[in-house]
PDB file of N, CA and C in Angstrom:
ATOM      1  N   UNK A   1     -18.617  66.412  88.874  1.00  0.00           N
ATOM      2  CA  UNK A   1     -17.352  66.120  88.236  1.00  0.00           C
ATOM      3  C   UNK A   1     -17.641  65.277  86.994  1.00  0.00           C
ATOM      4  N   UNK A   2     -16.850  65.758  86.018  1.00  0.00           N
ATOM      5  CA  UNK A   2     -17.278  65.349  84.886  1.00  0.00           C
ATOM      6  C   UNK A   2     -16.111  64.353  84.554  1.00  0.00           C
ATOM      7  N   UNK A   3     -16.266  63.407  82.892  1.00  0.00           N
ATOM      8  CA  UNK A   3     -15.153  62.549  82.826  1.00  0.00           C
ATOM      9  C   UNK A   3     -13.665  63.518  82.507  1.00  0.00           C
ATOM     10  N   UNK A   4     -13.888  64.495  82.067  1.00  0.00           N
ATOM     11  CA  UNK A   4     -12.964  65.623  81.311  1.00  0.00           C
ATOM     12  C   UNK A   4     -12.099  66.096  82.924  1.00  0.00           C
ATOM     13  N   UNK A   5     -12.963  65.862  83.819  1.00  0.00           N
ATOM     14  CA  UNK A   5     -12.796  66.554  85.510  1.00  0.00           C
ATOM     15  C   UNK A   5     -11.410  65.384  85.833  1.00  0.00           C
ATOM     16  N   UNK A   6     -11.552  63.954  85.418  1.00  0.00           N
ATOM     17  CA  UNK A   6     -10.590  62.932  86.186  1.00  0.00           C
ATOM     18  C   UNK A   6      -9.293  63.112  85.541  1.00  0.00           C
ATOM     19  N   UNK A   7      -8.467  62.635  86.510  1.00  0.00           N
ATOM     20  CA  UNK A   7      -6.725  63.001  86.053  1.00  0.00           C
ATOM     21  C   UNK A   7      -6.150  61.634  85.197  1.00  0.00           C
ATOM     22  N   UNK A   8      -6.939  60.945  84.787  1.00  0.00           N
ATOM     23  CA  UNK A   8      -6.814  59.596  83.858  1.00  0.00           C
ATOM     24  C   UNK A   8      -8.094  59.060  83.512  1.00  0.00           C
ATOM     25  N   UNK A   9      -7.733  58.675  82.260  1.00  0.00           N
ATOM     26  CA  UNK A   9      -8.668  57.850  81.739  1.00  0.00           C
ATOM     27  C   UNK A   9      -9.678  56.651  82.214  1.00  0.00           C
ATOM     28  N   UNK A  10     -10.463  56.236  82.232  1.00  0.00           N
ATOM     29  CA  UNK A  10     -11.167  55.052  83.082  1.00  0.00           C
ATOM     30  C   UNK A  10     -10.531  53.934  83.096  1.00  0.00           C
ATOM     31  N   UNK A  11     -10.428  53.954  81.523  1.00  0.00           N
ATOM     32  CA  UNK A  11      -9.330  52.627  81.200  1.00  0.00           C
ATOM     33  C   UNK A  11      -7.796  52.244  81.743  1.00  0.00           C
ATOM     34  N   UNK A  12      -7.454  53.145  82.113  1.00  0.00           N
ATOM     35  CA  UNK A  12      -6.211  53.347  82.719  1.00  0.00           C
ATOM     36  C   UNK A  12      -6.070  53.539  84.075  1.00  0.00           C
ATOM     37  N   UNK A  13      -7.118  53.998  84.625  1.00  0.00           N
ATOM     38  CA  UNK A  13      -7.263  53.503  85.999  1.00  0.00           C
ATOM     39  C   UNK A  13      -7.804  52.180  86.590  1.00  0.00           C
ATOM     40  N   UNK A  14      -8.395  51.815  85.847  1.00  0.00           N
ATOM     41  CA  UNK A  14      -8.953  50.080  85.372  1.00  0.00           C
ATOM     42  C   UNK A  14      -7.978  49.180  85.702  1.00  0.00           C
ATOM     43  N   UNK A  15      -6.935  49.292  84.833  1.00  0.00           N
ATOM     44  CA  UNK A  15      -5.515  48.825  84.950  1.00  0.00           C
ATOM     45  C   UNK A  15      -4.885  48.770  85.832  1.00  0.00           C
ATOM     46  N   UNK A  16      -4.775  49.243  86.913  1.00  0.00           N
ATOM     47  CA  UNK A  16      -4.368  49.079  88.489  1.00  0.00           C
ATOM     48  C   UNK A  16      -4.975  48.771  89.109  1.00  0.00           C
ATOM     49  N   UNK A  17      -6.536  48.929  89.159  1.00  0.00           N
ATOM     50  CA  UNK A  17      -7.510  48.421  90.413  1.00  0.00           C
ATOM     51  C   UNK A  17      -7.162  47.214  90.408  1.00  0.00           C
ATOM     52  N   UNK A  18      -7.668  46.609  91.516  1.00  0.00           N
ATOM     53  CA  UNK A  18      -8.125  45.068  91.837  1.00  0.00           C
ATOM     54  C   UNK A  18      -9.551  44.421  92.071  1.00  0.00           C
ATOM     55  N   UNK A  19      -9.728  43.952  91.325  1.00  0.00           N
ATOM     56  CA  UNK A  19     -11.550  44.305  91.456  1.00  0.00           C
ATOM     57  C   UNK A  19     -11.886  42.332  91.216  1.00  0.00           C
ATOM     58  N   UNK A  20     -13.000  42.269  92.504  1.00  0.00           N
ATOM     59  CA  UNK A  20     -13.590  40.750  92.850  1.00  0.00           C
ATOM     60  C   UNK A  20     -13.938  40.133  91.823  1.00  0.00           C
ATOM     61  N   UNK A  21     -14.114  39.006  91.130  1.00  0.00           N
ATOM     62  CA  UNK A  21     -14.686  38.101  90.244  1.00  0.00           C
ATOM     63  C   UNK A  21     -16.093  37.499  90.593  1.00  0.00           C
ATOM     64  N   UNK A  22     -16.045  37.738  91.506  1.00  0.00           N
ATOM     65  CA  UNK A  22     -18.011  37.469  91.830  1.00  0.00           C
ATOM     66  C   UNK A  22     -19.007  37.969  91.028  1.00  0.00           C
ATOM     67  N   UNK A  23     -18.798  36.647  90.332  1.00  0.00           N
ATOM     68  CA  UNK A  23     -20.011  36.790  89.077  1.00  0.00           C
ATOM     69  C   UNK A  23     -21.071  35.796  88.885  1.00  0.00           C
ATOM     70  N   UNK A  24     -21.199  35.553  90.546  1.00  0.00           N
ATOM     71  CA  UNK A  24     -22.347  34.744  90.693  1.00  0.00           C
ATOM     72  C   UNK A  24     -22.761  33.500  89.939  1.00  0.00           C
ATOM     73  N   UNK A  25     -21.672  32.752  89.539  1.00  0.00           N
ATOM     74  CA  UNK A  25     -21.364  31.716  88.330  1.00  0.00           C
ATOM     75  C   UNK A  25     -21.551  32.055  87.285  1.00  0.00           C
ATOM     76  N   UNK A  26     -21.353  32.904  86.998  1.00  0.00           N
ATOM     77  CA  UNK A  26     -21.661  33.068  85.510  1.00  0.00           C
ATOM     78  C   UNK A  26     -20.544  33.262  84.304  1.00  0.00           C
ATOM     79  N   UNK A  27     -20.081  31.850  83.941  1.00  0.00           N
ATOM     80  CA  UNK A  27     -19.089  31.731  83.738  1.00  0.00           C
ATOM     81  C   UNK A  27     -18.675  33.195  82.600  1.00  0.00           C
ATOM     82  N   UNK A  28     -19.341  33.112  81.498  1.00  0.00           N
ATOM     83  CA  UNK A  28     -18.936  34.733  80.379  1.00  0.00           C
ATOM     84  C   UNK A  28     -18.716  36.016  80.721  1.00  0.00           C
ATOM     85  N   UNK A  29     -19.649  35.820  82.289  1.00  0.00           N
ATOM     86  CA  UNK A  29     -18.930  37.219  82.828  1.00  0.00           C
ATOM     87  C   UNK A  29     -17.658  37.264  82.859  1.00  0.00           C
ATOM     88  N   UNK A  30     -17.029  36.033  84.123  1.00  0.00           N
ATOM     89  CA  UNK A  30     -15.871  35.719  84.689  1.00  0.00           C
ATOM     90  C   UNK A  30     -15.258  35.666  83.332  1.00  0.00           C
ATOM     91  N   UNK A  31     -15.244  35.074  82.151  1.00  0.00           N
ATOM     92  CA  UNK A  31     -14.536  34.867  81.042  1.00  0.00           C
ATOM     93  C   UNK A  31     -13.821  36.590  80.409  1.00  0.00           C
ATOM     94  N   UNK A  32     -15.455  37.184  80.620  1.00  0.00           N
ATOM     95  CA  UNK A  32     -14.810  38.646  79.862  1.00  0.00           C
ATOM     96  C   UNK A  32     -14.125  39.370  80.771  1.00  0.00           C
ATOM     97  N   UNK A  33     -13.992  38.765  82.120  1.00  0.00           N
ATOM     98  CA  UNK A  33     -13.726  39.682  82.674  1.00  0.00           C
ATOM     99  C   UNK A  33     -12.245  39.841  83.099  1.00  0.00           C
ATOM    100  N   UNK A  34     -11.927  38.624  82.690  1.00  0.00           N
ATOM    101  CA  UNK A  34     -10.162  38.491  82.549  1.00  0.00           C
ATOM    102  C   UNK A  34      -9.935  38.370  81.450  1.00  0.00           C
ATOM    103  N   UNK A  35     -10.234  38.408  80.091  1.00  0.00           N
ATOM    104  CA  UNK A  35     -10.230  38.846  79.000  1.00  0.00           C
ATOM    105  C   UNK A  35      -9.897  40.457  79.029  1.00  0.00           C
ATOM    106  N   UNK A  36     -10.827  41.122  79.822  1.00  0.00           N
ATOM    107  CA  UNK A  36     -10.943  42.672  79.970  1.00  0.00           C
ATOM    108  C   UNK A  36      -9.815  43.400  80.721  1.00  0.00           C
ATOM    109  N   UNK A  37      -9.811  42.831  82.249  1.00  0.00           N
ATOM    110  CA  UNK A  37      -8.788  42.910  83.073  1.00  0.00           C
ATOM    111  C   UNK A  37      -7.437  42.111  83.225  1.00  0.00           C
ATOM    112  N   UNK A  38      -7.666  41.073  82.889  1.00  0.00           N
ATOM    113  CA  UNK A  38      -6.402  40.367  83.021  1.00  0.00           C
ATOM    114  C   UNK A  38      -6.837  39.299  84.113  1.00  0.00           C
ATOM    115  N   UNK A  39      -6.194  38.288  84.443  1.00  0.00           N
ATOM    116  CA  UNK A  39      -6.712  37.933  86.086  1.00  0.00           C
ATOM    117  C   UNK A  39      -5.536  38.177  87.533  1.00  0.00           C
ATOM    118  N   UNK A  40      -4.500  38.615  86.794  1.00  0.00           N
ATOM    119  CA  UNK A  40      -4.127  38.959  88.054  1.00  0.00           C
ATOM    120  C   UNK A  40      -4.652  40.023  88.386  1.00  0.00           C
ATOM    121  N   UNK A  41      -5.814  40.488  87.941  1.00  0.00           N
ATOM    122  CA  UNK A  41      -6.077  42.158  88.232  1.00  0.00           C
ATOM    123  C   UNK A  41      -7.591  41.508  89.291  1.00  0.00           C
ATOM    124  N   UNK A  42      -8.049  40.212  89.007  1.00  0.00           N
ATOM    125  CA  UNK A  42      -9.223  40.016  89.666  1.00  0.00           C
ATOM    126  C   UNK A  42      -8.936  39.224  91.149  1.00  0.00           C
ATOM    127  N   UNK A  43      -9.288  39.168  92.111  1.00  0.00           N
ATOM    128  CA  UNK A  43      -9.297  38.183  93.358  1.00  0.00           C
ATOM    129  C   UNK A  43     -10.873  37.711  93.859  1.00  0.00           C
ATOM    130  N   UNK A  44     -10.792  36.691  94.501  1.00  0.00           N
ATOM    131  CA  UNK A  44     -12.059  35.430  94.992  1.00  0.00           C
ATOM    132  C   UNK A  44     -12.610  36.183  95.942  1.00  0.00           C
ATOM    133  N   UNK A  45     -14.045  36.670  94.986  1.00  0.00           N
ATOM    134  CA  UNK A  45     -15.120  37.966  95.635  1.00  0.00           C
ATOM    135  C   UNK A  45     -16.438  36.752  95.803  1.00  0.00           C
ATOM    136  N   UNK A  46     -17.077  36.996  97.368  1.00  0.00           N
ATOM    137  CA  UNK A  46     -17.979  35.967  97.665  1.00  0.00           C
ATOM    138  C   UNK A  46     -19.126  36.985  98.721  1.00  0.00           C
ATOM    139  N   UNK A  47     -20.263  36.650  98.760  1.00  0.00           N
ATOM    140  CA  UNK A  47     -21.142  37.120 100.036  1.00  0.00           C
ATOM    141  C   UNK A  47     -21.224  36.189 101.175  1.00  0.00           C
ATOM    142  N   UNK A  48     -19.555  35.779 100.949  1.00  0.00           N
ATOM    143  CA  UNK A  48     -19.316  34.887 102.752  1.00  0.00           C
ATOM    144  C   UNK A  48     -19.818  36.304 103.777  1.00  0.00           C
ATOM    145  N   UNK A  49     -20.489  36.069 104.299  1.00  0.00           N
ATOM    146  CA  UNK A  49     -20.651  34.770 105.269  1.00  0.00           C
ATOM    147  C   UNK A  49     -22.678  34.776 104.742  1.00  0.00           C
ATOM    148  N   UNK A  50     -22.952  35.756 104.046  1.00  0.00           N
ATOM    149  CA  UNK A  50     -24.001  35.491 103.761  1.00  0.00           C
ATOM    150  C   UNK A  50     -24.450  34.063 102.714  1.00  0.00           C
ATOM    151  N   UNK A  51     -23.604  33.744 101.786  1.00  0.00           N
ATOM    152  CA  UNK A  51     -23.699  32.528 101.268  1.00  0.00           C
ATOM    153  C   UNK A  51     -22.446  31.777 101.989  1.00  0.00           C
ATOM    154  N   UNK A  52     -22.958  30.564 102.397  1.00  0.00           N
ATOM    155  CA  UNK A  52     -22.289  29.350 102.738  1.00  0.00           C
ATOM    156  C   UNK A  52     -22.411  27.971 102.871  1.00  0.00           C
ATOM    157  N   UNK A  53     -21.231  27.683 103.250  1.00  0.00           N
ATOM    158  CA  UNK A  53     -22.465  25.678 102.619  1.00  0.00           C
ATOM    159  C   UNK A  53     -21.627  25.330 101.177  1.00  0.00           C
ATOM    160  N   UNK A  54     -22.739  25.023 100.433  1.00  0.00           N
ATOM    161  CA  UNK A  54     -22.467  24.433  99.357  1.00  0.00           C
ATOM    162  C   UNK A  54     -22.824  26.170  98.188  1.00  0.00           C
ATOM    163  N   UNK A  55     -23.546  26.978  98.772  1.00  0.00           N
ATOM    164  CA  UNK A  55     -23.222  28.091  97.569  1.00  0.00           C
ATOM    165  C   UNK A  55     -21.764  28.882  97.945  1.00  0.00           C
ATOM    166  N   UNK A  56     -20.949  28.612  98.546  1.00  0.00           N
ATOM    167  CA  UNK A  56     -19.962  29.332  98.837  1.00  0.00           C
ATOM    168  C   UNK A  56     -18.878  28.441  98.150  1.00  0.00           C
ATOM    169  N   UNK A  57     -19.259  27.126  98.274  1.00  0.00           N
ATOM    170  CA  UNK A  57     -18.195  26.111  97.774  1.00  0.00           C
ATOM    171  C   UNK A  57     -18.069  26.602  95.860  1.00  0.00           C
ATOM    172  N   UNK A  58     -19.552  26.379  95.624  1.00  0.00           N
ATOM    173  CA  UNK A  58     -19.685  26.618  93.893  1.00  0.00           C
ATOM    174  C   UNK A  58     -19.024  28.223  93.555  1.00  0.00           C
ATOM    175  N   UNK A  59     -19.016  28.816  94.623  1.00  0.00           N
ATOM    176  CA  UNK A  59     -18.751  30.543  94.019  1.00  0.00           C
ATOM    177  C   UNK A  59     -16.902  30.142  93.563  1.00  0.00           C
ATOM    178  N   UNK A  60     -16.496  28.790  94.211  1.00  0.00           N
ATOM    179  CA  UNK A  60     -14.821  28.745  94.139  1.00  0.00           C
ATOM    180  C   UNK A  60     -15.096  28.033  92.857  1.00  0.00           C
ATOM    181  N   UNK A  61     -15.685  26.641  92.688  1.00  0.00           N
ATOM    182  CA  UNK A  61     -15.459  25.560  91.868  1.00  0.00           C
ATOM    183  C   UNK A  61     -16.105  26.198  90.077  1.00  0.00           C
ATOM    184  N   UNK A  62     -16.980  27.326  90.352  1.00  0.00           N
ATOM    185  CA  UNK A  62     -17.626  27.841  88.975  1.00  0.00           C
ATOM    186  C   UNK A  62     -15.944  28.273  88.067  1.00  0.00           C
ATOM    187  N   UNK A  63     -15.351  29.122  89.217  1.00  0.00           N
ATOM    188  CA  UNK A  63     -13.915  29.733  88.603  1.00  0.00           C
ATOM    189  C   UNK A  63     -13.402  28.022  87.739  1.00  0.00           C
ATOM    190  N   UNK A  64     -12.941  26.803  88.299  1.00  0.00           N
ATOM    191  CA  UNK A  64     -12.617  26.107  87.743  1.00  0.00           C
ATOM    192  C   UNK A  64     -13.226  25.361  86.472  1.00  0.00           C
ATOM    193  N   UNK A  65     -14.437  25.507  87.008  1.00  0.00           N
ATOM    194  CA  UNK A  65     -15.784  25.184  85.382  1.00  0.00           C
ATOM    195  C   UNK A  65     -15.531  25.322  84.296  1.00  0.00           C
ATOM    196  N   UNK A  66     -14.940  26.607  84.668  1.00  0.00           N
ATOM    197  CA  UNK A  66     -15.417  28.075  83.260  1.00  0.00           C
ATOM    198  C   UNK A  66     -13.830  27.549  82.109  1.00  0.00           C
ATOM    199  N   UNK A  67     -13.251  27.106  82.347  1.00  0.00           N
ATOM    200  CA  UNK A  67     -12.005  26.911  81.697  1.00  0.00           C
ATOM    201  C   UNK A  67     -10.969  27.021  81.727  1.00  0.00           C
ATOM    202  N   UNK A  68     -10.924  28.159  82.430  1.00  0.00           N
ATOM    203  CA  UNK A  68      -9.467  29.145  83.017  1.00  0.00           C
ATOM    204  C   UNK A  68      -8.553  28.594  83.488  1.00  0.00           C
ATOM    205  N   UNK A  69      -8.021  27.717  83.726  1.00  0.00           N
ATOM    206  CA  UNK A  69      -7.377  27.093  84.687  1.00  0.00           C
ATOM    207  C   UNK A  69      -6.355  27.742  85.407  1.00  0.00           C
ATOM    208  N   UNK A  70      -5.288  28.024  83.979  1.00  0.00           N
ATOM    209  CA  UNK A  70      -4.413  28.650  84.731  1.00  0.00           C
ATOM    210  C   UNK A  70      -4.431  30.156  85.513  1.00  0.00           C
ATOM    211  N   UNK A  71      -5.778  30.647  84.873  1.00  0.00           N
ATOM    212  CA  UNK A  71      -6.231  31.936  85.793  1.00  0.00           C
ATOM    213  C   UNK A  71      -6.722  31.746  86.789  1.00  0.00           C
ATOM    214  N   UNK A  72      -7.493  31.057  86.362  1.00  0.00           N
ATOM    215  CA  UNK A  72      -8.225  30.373  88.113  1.00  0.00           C
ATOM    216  C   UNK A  72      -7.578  30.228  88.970  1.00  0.00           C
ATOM    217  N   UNK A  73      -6.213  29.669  89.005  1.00  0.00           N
ATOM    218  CA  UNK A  73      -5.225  29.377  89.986  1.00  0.00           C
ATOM    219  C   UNK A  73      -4.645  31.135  90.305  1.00  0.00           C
ATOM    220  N   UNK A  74      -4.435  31.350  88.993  1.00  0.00           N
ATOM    221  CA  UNK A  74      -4.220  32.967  89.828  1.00  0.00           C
ATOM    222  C   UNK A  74      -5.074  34.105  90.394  1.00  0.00           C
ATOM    223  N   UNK A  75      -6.136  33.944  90.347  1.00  0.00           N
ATOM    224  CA  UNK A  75      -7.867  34.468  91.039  1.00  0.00           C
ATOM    225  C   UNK A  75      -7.855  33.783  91.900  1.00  0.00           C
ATOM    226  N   UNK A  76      -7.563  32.659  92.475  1.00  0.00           N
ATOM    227  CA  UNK A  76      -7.733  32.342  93.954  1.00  0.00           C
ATOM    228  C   UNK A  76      -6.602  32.415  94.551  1.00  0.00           C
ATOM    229  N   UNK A  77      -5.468  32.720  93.999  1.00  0.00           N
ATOM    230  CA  UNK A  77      -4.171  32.953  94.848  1.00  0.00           C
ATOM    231  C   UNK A  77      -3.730  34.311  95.397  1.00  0.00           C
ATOM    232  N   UNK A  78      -4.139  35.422  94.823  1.00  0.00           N
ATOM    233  CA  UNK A  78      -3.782  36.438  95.348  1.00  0.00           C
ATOM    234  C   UNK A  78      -4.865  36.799  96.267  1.00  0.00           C
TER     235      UNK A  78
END
């Protein structure tokens, strides 16, 4: 199946998904990536239960780091 094969555009199916922010702290990802998507389009993506402790704590507190605030609050709320 080719891209010509899908019944919408990528970008436009983009636009409805809901897709994790686990970007492993890295804040420019997380930055472009609600830049790209929006953040109500992203929710709080973690390898609980494989990271926990204190790397599970930073996978929440990086979201607040990075600047976002008021996204941040909406990436960990939905």
């Amino acid at each position: 199946m080719g891209i010509s094969d899908t019944p919408e555009l990528p970008s436009v199916a983009a636009a409805v998904c809901g897709m994790t922010q686990l970007g492993h702290g890295h804040i420019p990802a997380l930055r472009s990536a609600v830049e790209t998507f929006g953040a109500d389009r992203l929710v709080l993506g973690t390898d609980f239960p494989y990271e926990n402790g204190d790397i599970f704590v930073r996978a929440i507190d990086y979201i607040f780091a990075s600047g976002i605030t008021t996204d941040a609050e909406t990436i960990l709320e939905e």
